[in-house]
PDB file of N, CA and C in Angstrom:
ATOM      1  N   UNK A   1      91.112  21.396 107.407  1.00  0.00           N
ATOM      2  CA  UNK A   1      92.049  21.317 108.513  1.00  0.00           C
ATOM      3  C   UNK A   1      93.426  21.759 108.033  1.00  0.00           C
ATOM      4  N   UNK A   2      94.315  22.485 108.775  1.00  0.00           N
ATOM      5  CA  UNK A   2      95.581  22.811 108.520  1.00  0.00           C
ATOM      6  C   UNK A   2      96.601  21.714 108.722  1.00  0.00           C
ATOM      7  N   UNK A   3      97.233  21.880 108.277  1.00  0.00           N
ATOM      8  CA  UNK A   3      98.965  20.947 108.881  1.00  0.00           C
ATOM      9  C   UNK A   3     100.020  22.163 109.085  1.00  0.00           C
ATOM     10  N   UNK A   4     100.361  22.386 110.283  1.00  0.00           N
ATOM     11  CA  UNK A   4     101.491  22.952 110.894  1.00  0.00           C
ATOM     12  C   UNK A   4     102.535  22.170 111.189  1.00  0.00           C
ATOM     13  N   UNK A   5     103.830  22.495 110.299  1.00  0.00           N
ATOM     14  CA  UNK A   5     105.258  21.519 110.959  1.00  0.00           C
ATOM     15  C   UNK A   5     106.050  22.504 111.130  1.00  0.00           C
ATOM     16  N   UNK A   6     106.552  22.224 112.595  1.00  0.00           N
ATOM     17  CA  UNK A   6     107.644  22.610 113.231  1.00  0.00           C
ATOM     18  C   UNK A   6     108.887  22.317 113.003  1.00  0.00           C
ATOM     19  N   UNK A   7     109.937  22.706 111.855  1.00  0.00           N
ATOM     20  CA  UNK A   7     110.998  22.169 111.488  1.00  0.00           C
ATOM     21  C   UNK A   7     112.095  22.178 112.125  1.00  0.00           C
ATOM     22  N   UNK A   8     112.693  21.624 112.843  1.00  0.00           N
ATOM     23  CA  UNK A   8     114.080  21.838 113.773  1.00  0.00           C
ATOM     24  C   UNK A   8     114.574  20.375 114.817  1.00  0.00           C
ATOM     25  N   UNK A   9     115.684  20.702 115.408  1.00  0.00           N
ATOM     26  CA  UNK A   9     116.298  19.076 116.526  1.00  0.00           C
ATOM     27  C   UNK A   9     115.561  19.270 117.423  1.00  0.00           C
ATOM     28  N   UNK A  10     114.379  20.304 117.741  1.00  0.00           N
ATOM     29  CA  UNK A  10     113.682  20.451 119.201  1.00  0.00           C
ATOM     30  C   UNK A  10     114.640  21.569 120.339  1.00  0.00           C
ATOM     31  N   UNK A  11     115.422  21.770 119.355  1.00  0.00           N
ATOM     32  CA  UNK A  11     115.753  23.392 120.630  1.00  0.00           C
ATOM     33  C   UNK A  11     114.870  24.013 121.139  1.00  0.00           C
ATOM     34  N   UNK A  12     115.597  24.854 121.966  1.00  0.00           N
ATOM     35  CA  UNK A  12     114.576  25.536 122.584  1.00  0.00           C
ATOM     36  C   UNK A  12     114.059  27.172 121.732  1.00  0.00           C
ATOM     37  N   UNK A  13     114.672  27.449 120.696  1.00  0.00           N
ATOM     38  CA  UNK A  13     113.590  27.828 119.680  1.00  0.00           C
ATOM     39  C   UNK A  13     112.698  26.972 119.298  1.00  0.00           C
ATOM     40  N   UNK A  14     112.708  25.876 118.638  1.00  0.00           N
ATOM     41  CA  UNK A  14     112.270  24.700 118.112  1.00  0.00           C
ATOM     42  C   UNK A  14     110.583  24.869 118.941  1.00  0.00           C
ATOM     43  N   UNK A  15     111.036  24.956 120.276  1.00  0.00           N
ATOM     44  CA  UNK A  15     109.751  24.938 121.275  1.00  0.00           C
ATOM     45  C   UNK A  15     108.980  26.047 121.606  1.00  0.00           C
ATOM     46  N   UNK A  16     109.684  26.708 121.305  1.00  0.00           N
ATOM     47  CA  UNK A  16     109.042  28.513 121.187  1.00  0.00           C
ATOM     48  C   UNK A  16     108.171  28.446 119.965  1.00  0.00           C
ATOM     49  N   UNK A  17     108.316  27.829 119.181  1.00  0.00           N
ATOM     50  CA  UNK A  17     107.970  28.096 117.334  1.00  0.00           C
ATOM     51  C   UNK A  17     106.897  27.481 117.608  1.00  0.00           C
ATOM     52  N   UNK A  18     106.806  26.025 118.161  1.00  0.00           N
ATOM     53  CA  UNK A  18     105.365  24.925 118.541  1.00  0.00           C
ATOM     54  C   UNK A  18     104.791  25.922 119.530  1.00  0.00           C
ATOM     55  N   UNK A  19     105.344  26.812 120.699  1.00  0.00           N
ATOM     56  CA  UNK A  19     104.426  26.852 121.645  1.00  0.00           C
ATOM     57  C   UNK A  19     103.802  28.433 120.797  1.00  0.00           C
ATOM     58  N   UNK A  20     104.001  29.303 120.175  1.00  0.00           N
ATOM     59  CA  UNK A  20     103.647  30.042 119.335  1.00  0.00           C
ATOM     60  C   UNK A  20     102.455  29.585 118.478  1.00  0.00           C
ATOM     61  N   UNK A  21     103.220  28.616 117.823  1.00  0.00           N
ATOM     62  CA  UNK A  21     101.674  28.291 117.235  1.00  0.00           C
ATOM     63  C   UNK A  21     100.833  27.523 117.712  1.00  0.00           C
ATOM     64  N   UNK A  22     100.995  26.720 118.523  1.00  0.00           N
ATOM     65  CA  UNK A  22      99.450  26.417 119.345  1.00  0.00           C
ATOM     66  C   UNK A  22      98.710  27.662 119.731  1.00  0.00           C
ATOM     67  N   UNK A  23      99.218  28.632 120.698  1.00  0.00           N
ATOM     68  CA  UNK A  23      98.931  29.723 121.462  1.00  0.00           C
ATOM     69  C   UNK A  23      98.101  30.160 120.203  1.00  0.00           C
ATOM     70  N   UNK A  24      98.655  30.423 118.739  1.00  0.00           N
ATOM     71  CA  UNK A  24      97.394  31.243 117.799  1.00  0.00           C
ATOM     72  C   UNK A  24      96.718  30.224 117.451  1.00  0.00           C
ATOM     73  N   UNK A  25      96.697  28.930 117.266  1.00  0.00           N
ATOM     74  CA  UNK A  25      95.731  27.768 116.726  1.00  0.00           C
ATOM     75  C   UNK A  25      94.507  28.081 117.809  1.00  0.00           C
ATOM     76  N   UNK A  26      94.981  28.011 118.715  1.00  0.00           N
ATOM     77  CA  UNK A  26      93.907  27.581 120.401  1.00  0.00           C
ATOM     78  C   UNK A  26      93.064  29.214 120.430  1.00  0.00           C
ATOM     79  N   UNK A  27      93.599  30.359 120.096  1.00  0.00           N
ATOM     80  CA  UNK A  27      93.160  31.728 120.301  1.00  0.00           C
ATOM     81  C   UNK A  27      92.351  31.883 119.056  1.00  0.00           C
ATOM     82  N   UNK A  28      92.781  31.612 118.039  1.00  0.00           N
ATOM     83  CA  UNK A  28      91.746  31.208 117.141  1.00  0.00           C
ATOM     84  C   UNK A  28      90.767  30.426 116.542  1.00  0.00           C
ATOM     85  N   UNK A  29      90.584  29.046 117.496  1.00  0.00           N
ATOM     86  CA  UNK A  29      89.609  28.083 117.103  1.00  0.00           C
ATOM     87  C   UNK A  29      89.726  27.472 115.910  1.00  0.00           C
ATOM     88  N   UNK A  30      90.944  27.171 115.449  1.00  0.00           N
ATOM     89  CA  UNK A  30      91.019  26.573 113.998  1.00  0.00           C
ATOM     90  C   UNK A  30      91.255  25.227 114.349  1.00  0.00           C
ATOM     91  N   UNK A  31      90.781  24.336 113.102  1.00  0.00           N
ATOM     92  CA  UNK A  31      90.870  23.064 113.256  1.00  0.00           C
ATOM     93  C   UNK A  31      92.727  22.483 112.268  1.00  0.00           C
ATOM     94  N   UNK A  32      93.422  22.021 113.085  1.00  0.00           N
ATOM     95  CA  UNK A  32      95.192  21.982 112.709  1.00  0.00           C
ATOM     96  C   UNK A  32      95.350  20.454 113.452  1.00  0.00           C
ATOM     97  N   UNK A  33      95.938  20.453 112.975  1.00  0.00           N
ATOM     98  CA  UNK A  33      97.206  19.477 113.481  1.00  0.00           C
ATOM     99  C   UNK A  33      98.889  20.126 113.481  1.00  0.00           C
ATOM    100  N   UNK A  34      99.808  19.972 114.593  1.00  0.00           N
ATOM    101  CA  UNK A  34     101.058  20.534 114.403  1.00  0.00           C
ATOM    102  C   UNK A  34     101.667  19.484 114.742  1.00  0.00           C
ATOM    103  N   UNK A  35     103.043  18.718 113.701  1.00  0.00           N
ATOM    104  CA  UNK A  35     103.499  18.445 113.874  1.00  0.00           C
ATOM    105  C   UNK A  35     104.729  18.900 114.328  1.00  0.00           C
ATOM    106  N   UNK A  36     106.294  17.810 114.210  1.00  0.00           N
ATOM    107  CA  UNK A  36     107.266  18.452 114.979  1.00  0.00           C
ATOM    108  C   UNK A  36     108.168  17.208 113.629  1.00  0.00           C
ATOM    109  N   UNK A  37     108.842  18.015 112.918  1.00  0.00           N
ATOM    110  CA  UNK A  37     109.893  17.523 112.066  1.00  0.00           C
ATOM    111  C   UNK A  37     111.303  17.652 112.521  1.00  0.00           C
ATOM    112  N   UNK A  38     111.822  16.570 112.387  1.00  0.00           N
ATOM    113  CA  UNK A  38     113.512  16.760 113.412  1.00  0.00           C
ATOM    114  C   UNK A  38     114.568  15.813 112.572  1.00  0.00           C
ATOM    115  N   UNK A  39     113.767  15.237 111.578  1.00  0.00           N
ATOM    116  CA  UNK A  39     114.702  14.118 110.920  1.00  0.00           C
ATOM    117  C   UNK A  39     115.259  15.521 109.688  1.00  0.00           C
ATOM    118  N   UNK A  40     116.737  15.332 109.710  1.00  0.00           N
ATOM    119  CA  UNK A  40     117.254  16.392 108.853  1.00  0.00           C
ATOM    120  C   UNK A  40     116.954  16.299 107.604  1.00  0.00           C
ATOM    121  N   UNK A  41     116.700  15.031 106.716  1.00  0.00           N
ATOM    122  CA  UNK A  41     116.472  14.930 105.296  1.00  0.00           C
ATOM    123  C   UNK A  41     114.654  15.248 105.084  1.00  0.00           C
ATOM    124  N   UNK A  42     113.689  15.052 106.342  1.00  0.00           N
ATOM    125  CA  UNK A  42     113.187  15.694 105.896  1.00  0.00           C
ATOM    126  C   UNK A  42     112.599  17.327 105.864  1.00  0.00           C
ATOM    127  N   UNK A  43     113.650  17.771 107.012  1.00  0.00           N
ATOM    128  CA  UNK A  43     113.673  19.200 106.872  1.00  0.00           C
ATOM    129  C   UNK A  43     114.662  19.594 105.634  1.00  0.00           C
ATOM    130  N   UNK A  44     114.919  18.648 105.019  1.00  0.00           N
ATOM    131  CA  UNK A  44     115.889  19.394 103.719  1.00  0.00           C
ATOM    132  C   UNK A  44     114.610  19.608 102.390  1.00  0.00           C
ATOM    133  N   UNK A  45     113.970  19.155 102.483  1.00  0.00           N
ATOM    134  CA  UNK A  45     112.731  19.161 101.838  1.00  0.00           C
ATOM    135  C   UNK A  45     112.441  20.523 101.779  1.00  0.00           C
ATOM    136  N   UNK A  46     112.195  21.242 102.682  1.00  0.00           N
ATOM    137  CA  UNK A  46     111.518  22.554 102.364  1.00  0.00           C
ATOM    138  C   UNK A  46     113.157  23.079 102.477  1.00  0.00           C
ATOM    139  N   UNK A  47     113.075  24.790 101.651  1.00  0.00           N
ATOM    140  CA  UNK A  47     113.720  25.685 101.230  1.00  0.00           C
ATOM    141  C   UNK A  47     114.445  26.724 102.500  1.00  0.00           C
ATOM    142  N   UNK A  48     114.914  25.555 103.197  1.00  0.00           N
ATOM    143  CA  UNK A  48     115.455  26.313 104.662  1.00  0.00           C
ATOM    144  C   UNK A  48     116.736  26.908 104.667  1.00  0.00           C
ATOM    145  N   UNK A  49     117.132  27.636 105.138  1.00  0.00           N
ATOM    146  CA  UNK A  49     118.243  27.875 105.660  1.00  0.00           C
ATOM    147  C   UNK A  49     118.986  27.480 106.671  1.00  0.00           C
ATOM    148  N   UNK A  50     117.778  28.073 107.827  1.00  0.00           N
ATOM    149  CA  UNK A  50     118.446  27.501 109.319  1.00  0.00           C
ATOM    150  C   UNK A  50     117.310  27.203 109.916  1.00  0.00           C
ATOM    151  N   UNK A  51     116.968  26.463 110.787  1.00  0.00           N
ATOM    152  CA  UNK A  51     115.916  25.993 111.795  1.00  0.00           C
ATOM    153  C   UNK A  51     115.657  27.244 113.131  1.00  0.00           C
ATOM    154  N   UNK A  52     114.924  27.153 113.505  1.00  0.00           N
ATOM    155  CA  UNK A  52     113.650  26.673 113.436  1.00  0.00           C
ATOM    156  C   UNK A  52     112.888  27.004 111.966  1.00  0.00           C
ATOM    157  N   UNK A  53     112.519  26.426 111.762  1.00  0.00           N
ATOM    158  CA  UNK A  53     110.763  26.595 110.588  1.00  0.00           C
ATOM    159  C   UNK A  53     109.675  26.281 111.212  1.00  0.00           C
ATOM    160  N   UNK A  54     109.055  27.237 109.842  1.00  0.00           N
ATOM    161  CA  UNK A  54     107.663  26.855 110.178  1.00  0.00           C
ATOM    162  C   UNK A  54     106.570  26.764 108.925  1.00  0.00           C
ATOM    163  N   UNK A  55     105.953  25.923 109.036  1.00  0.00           N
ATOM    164  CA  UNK A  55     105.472  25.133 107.376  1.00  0.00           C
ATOM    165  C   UNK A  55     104.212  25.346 107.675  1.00  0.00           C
ATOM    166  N   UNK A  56     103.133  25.923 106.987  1.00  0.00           N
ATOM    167  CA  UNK A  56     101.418  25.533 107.061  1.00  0.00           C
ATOM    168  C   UNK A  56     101.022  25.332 105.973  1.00  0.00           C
ATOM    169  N   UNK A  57     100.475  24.028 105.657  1.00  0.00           N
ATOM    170  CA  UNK A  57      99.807  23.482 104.552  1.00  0.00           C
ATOM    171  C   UNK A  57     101.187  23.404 103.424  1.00  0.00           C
ATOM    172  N   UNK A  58     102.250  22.977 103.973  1.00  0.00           N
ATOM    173  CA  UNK A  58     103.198  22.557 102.615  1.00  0.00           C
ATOM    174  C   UNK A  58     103.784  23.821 102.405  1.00  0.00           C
ATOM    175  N   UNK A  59     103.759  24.621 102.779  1.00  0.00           N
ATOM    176  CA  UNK A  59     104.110  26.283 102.496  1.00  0.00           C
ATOM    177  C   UNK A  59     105.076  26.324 103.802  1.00  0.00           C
ATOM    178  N   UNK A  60     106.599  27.035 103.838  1.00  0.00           N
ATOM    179  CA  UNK A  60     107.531  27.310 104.574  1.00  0.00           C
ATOM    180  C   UNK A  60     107.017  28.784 104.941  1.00  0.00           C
ATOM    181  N   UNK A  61     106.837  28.943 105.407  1.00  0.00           N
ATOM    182  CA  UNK A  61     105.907  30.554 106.092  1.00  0.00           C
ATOM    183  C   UNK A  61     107.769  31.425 106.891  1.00  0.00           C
ATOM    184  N   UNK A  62     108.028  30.450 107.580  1.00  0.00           N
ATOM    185  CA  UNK A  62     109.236  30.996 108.296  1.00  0.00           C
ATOM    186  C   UNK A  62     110.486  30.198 108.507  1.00  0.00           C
ATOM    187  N   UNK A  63     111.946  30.667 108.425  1.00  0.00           N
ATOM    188  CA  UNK A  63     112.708  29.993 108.547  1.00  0.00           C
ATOM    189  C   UNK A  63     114.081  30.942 109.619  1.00  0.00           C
ATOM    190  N   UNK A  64     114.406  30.095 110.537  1.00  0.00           N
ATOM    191  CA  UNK A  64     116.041  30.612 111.185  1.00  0.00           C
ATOM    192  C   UNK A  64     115.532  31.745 112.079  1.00  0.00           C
ATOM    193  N   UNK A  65     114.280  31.542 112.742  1.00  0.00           N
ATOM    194  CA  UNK A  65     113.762  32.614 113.779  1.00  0.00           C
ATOM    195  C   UNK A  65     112.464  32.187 114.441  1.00  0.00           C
ATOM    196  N   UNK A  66     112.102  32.521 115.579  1.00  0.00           N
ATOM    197  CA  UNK A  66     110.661  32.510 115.947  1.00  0.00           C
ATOM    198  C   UNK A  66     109.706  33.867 116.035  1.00  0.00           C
ATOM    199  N   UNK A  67     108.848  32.915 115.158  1.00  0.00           N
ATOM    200  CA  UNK A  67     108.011  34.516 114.323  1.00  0.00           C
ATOM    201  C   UNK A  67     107.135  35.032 115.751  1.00  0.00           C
ATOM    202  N   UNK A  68     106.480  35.760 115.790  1.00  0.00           N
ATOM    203  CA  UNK A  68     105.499  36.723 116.624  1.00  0.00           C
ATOM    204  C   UNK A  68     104.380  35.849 116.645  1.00  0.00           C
ATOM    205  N   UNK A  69     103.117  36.304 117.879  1.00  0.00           N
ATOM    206  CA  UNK A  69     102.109  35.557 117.381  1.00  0.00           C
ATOM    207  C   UNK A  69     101.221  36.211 116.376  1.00  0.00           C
ATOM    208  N   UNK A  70     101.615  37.695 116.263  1.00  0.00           N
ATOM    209  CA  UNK A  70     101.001  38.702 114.652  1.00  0.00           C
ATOM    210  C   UNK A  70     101.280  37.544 113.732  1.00  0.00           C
ATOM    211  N   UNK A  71     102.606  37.851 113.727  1.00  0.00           N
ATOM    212  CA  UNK A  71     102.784  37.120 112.079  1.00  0.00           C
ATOM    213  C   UNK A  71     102.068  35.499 111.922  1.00  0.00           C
ATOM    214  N   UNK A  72     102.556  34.398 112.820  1.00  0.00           N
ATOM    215  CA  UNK A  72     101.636  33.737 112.648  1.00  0.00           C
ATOM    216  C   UNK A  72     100.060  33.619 112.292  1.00  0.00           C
ATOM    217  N   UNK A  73      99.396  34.640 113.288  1.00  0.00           N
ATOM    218  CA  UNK A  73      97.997  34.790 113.161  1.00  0.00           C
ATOM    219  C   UNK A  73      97.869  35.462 111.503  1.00  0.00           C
ATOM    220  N   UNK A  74      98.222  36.040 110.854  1.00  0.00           N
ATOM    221  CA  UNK A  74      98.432  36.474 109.709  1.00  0.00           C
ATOM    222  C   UNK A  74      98.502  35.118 108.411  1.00  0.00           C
ATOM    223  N   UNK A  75      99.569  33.775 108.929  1.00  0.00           N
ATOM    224  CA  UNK A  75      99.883  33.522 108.061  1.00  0.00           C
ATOM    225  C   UNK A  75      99.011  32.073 108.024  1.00  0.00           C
ATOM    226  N   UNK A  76      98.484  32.040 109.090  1.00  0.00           N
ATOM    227  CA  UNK A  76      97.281  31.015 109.466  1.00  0.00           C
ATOM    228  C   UNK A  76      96.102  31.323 108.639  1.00  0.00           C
ATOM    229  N   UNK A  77      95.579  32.700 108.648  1.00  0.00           N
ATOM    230  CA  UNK A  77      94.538  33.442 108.237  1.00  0.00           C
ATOM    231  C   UNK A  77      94.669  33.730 106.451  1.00  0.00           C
ATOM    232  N   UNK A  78      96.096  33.358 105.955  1.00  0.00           N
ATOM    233  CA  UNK A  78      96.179  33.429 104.916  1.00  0.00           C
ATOM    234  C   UNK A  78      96.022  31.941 104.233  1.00  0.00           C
ATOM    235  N   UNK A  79      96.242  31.422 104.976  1.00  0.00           N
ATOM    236  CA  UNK A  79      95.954  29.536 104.661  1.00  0.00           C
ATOM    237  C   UNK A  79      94.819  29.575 104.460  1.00  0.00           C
ATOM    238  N   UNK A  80      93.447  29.768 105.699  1.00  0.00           N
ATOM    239  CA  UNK A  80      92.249  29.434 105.856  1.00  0.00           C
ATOM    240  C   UNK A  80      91.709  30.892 104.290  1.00  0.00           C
ATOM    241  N   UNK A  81      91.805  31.350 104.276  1.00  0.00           N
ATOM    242  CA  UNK A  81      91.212  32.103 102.762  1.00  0.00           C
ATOM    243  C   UNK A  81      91.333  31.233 101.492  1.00  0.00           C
TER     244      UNK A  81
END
């Protein structure tokens, strides 16, 4: 199973980034969980710059943008290998 965290206060990037990656979780049939991280110390944890992020399996995949659903589907597919 994956762990997807959504790093950010819940802007409305914040919600683009979650609704992105459900949209490739659900199109691809993978078994995930996505969370939603908003407490700042523990988004200081990963190697951010600016929010939104995006974390799969402990890995910061993206930071300070909302990625495509390419790139996601890419970086999902690089987890599950």
């Amino acid at each position: 199973m994956l762990t997807i965290k959504v790093l950010g206060s819940g802007c409305v990037n914040c919600q683009n980034v979650e609704r992105v990656a459900r949209k490739v979780v659900a199109g691809l049939g993978v078994d995930a969980v996505i969370v939603k991280v908003t407490a700042w110390p523990e988004i200081q944890k990963y190697p951010i710059l600016a929010t939104p992020g995006l974390v799969i399996n402990e890995k910061l995949v993206c930071g300070g943008r909302v990625p495509t659903e390419a790139e996601v589907t890419t970086w999902l597919a690089d987890a599950l290998a």
